[in-house]
PDB file of N, CA and C in Angstrom:
ATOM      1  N   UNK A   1       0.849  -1.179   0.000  1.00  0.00           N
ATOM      2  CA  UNK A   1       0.000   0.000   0.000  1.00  0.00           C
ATOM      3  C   UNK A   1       0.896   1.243   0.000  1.00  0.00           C
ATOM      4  N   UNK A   2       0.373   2.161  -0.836  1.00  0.00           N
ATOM      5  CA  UNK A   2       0.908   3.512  -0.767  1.00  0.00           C
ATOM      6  C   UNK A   2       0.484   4.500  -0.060  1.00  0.00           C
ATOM      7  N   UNK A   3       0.960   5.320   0.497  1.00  0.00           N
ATOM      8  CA  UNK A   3       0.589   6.511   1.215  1.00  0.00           C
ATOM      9  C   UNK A   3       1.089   7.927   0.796  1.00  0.00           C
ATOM     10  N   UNK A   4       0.462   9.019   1.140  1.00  0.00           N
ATOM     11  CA  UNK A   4       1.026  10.256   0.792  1.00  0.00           C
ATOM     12  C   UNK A   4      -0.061  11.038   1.733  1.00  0.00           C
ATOM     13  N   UNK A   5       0.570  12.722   2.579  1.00  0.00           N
ATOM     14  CA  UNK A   5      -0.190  13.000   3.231  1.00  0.00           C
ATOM     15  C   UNK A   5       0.121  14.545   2.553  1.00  0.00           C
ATOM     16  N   UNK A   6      -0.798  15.375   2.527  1.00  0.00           N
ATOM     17  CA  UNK A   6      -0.467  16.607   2.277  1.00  0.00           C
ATOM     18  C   UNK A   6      -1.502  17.840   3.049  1.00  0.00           C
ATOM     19  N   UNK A   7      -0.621  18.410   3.573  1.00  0.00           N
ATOM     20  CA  UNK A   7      -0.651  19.764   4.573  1.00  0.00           C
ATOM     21  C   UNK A   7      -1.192  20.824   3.956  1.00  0.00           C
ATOM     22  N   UNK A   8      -2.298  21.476   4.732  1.00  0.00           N
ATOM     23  CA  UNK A   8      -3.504  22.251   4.041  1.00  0.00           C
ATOM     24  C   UNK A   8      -3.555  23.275   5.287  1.00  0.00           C
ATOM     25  N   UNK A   9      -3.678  25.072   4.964  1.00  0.00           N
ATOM     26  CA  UNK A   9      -3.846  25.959   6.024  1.00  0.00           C
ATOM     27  C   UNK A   9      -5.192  26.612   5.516  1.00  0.00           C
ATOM     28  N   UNK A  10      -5.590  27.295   6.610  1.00  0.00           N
ATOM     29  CA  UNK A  10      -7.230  27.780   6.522  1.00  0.00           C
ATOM     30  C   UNK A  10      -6.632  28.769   5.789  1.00  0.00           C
ATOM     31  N   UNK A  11      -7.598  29.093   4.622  1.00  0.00           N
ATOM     32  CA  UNK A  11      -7.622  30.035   3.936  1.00  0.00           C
ATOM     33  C   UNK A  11      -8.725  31.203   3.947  1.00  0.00           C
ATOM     34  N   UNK A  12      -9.699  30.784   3.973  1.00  0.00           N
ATOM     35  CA  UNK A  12     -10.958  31.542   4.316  1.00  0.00           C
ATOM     36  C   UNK A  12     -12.358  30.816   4.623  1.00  0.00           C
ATOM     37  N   UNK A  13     -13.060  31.481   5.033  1.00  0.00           N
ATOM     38  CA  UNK A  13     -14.760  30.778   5.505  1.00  0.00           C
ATOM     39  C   UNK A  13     -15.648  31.234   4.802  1.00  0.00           C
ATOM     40  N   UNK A  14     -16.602  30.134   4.665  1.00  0.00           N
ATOM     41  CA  UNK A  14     -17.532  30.457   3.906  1.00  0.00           C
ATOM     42  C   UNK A  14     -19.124  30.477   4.509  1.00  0.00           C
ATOM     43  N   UNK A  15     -20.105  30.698   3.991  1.00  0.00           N
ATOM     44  CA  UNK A  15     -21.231  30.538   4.979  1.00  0.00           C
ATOM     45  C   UNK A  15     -20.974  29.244   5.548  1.00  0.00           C
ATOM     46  N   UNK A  16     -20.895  27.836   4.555  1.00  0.00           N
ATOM     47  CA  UNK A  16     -21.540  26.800   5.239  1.00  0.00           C
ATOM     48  C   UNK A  16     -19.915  25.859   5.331  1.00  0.00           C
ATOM     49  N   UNK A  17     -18.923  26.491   5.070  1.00  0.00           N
ATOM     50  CA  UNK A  17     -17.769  25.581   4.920  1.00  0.00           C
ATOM     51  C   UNK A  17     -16.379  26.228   5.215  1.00  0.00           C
ATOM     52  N   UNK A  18     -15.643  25.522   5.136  1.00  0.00           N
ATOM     53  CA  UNK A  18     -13.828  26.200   5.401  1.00  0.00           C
ATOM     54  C   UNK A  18     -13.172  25.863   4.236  1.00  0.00           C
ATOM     55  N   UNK A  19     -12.743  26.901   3.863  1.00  0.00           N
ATOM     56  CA  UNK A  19     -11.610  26.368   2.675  1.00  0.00           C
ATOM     57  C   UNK A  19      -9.989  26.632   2.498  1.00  0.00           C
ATOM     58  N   UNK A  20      -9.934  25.479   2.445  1.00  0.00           N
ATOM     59  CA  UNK A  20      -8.114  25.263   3.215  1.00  0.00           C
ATOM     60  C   UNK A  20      -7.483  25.371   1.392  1.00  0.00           C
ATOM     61  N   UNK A  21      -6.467  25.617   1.982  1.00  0.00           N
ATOM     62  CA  UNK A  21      -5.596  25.704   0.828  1.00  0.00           C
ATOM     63  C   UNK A  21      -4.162  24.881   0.855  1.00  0.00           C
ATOM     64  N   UNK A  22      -3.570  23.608  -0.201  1.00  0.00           N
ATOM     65  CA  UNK A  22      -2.727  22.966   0.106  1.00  0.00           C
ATOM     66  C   UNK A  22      -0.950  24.176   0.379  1.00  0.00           C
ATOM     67  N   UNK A  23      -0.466  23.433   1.368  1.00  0.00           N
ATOM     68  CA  UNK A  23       0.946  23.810   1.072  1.00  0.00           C
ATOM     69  C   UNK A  23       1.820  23.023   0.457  1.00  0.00           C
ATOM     70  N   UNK A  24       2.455  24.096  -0.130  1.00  0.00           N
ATOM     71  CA  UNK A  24       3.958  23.842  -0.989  1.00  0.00           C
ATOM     72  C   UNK A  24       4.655  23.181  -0.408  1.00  0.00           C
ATOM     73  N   UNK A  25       6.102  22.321  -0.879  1.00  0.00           N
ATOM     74  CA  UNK A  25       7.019  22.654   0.153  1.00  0.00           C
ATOM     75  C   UNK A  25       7.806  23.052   0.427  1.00  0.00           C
ATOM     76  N   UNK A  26       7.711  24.402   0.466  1.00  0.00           N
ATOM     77  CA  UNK A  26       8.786  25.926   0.847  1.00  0.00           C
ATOM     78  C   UNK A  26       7.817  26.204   1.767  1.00  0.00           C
ATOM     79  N   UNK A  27       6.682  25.853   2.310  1.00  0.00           N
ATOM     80  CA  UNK A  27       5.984  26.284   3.770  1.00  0.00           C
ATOM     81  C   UNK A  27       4.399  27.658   3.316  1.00  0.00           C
ATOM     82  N   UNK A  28       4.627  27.731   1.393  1.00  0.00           N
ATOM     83  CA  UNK A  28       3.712  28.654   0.873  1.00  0.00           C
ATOM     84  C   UNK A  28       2.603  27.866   0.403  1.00  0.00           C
ATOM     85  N   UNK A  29       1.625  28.757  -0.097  1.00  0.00           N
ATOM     86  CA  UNK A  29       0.650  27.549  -0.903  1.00  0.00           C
ATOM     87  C   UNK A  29       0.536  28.213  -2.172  1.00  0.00           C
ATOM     88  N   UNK A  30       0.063  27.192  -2.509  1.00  0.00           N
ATOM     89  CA  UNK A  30      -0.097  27.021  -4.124  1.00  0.00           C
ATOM     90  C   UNK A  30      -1.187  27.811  -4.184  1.00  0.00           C
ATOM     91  N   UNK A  31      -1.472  28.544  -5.206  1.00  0.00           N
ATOM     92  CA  UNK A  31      -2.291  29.689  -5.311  1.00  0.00           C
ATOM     93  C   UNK A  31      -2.908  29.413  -6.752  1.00  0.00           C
ATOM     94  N   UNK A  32      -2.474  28.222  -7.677  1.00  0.00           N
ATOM     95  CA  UNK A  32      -3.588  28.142  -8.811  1.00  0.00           C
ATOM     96  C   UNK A  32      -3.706  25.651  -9.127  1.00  0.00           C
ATOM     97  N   UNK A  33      -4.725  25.522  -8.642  1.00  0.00           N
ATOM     98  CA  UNK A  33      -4.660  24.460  -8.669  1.00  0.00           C
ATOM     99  C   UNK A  33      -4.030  23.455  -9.567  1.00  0.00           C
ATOM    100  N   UNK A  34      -3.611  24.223 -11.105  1.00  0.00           N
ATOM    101  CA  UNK A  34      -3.065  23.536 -11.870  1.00  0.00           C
ATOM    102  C   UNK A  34      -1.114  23.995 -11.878  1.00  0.00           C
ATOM    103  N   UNK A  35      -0.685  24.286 -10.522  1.00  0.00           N
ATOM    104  CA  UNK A  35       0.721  24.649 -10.568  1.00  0.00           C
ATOM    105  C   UNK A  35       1.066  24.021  -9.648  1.00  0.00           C
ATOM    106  N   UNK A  36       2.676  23.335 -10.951  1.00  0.00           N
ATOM    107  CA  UNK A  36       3.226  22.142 -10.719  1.00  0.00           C
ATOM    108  C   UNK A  36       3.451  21.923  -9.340  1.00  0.00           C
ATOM    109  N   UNK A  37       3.292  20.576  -8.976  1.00  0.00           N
ATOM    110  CA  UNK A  37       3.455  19.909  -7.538  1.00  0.00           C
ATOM    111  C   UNK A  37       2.117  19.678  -6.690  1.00  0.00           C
ATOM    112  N   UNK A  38       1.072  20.808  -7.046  1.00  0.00           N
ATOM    113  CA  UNK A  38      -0.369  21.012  -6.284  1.00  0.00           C
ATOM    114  C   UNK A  38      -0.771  19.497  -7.058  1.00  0.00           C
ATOM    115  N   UNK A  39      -0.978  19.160  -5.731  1.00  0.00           N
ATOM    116  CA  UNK A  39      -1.601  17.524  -5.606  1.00  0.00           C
ATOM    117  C   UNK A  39      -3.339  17.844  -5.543  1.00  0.00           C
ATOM    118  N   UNK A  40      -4.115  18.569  -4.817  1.00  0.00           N
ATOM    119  CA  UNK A  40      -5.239  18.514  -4.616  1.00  0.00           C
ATOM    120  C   UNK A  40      -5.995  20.070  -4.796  1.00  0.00           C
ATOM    121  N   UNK A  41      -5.366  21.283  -4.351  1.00  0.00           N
ATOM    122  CA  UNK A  41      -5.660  22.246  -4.398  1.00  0.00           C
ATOM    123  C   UNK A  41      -6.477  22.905  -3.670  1.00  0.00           C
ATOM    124  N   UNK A  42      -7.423  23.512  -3.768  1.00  0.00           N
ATOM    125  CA  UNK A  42      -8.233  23.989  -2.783  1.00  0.00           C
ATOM    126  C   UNK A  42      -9.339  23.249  -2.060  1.00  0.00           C
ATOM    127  N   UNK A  43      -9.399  22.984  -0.739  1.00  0.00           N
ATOM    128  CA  UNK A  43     -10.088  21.605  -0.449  1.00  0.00           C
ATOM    129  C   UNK A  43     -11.394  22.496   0.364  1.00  0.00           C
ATOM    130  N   UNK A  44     -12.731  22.192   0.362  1.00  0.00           N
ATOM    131  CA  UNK A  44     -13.907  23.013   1.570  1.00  0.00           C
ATOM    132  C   UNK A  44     -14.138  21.444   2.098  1.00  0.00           C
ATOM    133  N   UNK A  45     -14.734  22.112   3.513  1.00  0.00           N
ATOM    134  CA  UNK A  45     -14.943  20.931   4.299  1.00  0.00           C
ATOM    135  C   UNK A  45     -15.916  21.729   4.851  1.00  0.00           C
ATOM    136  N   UNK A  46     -17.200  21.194   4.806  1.00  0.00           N
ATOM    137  CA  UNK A  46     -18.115  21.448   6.090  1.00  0.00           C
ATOM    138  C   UNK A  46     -18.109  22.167   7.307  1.00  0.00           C
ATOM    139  N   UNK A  47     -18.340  23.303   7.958  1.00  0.00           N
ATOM    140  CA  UNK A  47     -18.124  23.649   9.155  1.00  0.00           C
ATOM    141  C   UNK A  47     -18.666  22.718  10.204  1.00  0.00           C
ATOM    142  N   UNK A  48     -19.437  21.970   9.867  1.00  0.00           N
ATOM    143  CA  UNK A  48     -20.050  20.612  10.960  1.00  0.00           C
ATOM    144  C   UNK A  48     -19.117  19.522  10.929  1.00  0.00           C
ATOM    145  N   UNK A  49     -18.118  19.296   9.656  1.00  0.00           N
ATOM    146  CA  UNK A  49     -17.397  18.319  10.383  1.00  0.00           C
ATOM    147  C   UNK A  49     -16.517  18.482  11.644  1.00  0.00           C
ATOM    148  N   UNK A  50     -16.243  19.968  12.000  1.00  0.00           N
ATOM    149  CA  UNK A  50     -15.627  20.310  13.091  1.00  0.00           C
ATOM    150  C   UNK A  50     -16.221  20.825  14.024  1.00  0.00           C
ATOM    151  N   UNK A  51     -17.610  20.605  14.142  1.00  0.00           N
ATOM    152  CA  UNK A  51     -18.066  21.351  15.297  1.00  0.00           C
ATOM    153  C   UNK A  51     -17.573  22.713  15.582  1.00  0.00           C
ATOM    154  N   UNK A  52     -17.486  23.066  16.792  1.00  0.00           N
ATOM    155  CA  UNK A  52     -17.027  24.489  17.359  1.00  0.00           C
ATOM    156  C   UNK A  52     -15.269  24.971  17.070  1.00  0.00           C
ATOM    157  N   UNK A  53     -15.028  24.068  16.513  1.00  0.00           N
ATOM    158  CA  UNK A  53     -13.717  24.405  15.927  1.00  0.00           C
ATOM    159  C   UNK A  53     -13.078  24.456  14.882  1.00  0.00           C
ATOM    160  N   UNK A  54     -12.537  25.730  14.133  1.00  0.00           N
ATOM    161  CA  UNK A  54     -11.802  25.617  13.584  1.00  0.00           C
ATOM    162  C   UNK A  54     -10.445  25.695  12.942  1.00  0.00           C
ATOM    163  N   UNK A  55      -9.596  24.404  12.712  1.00  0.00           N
ATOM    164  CA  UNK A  55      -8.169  24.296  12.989  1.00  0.00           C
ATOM    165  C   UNK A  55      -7.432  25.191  11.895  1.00  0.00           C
ATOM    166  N   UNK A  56      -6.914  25.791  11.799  1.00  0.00           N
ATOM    167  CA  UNK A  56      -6.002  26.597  11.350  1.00  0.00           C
ATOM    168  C   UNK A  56      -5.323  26.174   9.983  1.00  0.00           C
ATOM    169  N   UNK A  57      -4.362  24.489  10.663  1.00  0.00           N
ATOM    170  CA  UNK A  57      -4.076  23.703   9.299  1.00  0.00           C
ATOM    171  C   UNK A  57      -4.389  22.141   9.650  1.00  0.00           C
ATOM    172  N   UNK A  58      -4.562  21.543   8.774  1.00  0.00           N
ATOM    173  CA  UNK A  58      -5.271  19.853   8.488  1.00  0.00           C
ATOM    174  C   UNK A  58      -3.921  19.367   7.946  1.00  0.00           C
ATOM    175  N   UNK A  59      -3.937  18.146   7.798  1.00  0.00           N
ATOM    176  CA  UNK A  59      -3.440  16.799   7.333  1.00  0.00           C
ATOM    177  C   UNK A  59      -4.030  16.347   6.845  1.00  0.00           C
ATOM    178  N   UNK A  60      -4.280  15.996   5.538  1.00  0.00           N
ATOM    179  CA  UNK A  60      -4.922  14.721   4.518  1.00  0.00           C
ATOM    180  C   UNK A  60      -4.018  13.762   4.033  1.00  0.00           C
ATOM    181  N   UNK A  61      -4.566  12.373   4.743  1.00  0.00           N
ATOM    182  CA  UNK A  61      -3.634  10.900   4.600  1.00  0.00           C
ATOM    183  C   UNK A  61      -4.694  10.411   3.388  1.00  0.00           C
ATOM    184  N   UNK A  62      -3.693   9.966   2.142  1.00  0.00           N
ATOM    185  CA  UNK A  62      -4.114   8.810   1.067  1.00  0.00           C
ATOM    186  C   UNK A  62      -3.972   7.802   1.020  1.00  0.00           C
ATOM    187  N   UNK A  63      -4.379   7.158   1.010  1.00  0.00           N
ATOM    188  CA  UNK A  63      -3.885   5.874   0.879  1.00  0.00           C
ATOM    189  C   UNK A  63      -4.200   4.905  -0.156  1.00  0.00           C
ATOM    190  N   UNK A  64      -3.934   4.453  -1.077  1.00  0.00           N
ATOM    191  CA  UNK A  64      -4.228   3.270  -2.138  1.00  0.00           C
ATOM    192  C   UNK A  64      -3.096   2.068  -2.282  1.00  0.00           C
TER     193      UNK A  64
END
């Protein structure tokens, strides 16, 4: 099995969601989803999957 995890910081909120933005790795983010290395790009997640919180930056684990 393969794995790969890639590091995502809050970028902005939306009414019903958060939208994280992946980081580079120079510690910046990628700012157009089709520039080279951007694995996933701009990710929204639900504000209910976090309840009363929201984290700053995420971890997304792949696995296949």
């Amino acid at each position: 099995m393969l794995q790969k995890t890639i590091n995502f910081v809050l970028e902005k909120e939306t009414p019903g969601a958060l939208r994280y933005q992946e980081v580079d790795p120079c510690g910046g983010t990628f700012r157009a989803p089709n520039a080279p290395g951007c694995n996933i790009g701009p990710l929204y997640i639900r504000k209910t999957a976090f309840g009363n919180e929201q984290p700053q930056k995420i971890s997304i684990t792949i696995d296949w």
